[in-house]
C-alpha atoms as a PDB file:
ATOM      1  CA  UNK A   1     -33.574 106.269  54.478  1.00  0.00           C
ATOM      2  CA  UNK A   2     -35.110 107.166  57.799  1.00  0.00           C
ATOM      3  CA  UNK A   3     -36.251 104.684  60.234  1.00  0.00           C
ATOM      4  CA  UNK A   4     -38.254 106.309  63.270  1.00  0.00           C
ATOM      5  CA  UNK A   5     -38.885 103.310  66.319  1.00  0.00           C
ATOM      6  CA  UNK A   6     -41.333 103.570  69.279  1.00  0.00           C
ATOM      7  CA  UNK A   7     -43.052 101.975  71.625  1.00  0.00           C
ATOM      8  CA  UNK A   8     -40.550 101.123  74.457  1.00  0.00           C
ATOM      9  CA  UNK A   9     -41.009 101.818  77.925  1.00  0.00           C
ATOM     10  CA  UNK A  10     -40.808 100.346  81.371  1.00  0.00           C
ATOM     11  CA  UNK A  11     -42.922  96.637  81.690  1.00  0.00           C
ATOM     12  CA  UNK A  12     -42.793  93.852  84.576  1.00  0.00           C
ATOM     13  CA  UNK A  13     -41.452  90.917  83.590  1.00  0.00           C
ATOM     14  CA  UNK A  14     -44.236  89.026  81.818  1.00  0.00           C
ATOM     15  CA  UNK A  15     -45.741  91.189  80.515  1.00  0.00           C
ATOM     16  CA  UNK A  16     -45.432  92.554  76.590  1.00  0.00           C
ATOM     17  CA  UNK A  17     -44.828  95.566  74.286  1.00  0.00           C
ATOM     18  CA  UNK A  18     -45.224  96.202  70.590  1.00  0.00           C
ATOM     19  CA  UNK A  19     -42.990  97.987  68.561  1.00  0.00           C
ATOM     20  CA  UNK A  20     -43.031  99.931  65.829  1.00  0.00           C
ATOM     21  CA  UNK A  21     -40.647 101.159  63.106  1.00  0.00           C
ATOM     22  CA  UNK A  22     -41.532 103.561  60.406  1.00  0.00           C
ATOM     23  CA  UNK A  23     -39.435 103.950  57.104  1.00  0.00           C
ATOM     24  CA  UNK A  24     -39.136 106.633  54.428  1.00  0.00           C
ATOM     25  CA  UNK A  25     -38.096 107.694  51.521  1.00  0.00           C
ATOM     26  CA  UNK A  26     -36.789 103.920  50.469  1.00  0.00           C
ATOM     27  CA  UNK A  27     -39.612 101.719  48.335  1.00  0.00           C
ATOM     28  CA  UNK A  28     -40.183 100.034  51.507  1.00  0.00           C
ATOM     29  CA  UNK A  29     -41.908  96.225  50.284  1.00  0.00           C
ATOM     30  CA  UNK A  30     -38.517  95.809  48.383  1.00  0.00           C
ATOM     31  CA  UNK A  31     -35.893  96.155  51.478  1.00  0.00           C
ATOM     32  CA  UNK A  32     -35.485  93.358  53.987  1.00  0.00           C
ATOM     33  CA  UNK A  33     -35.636  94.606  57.923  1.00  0.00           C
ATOM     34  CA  UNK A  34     -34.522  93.627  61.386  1.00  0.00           C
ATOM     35  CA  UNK A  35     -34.656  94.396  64.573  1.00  0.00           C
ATOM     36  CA  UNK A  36     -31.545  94.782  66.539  1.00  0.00           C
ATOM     37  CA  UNK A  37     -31.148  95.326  70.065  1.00  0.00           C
ATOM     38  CA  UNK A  38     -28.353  96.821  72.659  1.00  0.00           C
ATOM     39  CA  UNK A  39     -28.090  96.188  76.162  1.00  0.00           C
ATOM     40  CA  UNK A  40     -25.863  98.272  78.634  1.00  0.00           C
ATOM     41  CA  UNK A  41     -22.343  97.239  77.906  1.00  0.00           C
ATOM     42  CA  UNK A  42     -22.935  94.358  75.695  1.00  0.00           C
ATOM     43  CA  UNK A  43     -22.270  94.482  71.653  1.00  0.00           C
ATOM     44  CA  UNK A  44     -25.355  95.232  69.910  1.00  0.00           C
ATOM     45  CA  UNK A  45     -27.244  92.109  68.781  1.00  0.00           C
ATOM     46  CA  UNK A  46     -30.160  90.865  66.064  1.00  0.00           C
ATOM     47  CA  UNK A  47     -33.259  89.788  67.195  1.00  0.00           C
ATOM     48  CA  UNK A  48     -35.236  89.280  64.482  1.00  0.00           C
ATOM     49  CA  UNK A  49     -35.720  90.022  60.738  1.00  0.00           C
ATOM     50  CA  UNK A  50     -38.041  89.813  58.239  1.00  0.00           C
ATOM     51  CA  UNK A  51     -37.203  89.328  54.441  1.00  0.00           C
ATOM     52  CA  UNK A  52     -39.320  91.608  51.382  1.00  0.00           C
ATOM     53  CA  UNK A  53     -41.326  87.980  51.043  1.00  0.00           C
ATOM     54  CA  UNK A  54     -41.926  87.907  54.713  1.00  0.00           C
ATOM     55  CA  UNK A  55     -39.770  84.843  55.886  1.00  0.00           C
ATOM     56  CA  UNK A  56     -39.086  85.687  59.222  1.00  0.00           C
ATOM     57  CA  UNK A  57     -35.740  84.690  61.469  1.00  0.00           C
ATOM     58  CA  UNK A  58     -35.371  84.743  65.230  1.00  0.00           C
ATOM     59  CA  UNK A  59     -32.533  85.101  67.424  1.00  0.00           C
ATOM     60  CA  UNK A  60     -32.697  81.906  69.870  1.00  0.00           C
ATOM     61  CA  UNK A  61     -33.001  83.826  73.273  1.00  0.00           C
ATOM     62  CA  UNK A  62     -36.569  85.458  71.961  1.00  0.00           C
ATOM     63  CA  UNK A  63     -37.687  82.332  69.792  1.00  0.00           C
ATOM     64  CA  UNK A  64     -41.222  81.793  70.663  1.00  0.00           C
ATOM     65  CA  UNK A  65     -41.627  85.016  72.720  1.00  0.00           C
ATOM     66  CA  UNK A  66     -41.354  87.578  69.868  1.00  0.00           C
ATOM     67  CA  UNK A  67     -42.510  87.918  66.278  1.00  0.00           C
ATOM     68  CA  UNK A  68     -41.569  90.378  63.849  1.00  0.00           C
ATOM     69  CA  UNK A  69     -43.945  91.662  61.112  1.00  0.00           C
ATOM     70  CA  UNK A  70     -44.502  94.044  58.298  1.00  0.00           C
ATOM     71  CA  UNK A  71     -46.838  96.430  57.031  1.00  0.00           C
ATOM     72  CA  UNK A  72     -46.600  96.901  53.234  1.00  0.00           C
ATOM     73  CA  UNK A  73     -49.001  99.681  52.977  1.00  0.00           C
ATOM     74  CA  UNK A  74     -48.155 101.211  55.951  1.00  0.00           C
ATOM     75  CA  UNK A  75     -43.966 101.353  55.556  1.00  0.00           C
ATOM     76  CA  UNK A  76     -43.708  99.897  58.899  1.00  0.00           C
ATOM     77  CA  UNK A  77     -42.540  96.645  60.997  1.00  0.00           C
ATOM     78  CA  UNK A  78     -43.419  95.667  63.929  1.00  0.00           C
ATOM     79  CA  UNK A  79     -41.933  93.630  67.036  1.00  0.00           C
ATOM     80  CA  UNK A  80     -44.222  91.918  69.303  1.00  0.00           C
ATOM     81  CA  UNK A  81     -42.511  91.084  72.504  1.00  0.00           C
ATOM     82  CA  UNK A  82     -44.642  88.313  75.198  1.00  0.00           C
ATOM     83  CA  UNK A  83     -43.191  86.820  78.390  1.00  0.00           C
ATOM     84  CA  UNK A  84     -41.049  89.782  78.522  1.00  0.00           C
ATOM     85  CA  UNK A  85     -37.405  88.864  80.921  1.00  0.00           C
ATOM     86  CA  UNK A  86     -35.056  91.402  82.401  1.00  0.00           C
ATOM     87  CA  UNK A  87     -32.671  89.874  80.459  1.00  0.00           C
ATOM     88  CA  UNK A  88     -34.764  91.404  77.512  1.00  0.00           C
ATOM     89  CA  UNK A  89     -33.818  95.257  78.867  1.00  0.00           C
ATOM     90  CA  UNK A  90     -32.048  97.269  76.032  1.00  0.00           C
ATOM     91  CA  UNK A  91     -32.583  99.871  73.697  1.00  0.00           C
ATOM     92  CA  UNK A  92     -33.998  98.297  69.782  1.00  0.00           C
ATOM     93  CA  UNK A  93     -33.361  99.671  66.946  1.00  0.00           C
ATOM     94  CA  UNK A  94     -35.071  98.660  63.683  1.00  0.00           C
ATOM     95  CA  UNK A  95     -32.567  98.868  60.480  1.00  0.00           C
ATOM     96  CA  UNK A  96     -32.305  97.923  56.941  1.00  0.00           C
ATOM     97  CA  UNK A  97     -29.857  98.011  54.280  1.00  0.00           C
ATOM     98  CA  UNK A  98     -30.035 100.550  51.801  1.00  0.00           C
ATOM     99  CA  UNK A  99     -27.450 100.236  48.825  1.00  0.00           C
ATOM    100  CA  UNK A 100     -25.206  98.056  50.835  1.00  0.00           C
ATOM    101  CA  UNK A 101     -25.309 100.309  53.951  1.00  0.00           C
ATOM    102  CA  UNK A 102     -26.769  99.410  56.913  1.00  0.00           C
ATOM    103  CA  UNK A 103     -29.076 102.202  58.201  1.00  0.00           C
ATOM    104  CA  UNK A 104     -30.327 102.497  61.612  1.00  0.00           C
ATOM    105  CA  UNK A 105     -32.776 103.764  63.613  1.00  0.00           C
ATOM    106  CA  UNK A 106     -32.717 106.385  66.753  1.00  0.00           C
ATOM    107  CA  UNK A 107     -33.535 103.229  69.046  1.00  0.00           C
ATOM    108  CA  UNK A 108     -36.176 103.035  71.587  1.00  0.00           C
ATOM    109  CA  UNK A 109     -35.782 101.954  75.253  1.00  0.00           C
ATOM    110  CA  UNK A 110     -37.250  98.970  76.459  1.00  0.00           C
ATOM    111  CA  UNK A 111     -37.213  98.235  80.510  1.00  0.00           C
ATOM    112  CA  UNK A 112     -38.603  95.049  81.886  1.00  0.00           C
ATOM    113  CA  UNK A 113     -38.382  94.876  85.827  1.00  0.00           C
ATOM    114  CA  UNK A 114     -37.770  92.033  87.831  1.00  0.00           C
END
C-alpha cells in the first residue's frame, strides 16, 4: 500500500484547505480510510473516516467544519477543512488498513494562524 497526502500549508484562521490522499497498489473501493491527525506533542488522533460504502464518521472537535470523501475512480480521499482554528494546526495523515495493518501516509502539514 502507498498512501501519498497533500495539500497542507499555512491558512488564517477561517479560512479552509482541501486535502488529498492518493492510494496504490491496494483495490482501493474495497478498503475503508481515515484521516488522522498529529499535533506537536499530543498523541496522534482520528478525524474522520469514511467506510468502502461511504458512511462517513467525524471526530467531535471538526463535526460540522470538515467532511471527508472518496473518489472511486480516482483512488483518492479527500478532507475538506472550513472555519479552520489554530487548534486545528498538525500534520494529517490519511491511512487504511491493509490485511490487518494499519498503513500510513508521509503526512502533510497543516498551519492555521491566529
Amino acid at each position: 500500500v502507498q498512501l501519498q497526502a497533500s495539500g497542507g500549508g499555512l491558512v488564517q484562521a477561517g479560512g479552509y484547505l482541501r486535502l488529498s490522499c492518493t492510494a496504490s497498489r491496494i483495490m482501493f473501493r474495497a478498503y475503508d480510510m481515515a484521516w488522522y491527525r498529529q499535533a506537536p506533542g499530543q498523541e496522534r488522533e482520528l478525524v474522520a473516516s469514511i467506510t468502502s460504502e461511504g458512511g462517513t464518521t467525524y471526530a467531535k472537535p471538526v463535526k460540522g467544519r470538515f467532511i471527508i470523501s472518496r473518489d472511486n475512480f480516482g483512488d483518492a480521499v479527500y478532507l475538506q477543512m472550513n472555519s479552520l482554528k489554530p487548534e486545528d494546526t498538525a500534520v494529517y495523515y490519511c491511512t487504511t488498513v491493509d490485511r490487518g495493518v494499519r498503513r500510513w501516509g508521509q503526512g502533510t502539514l497543516v498551519t492555521v494562524s491566529s
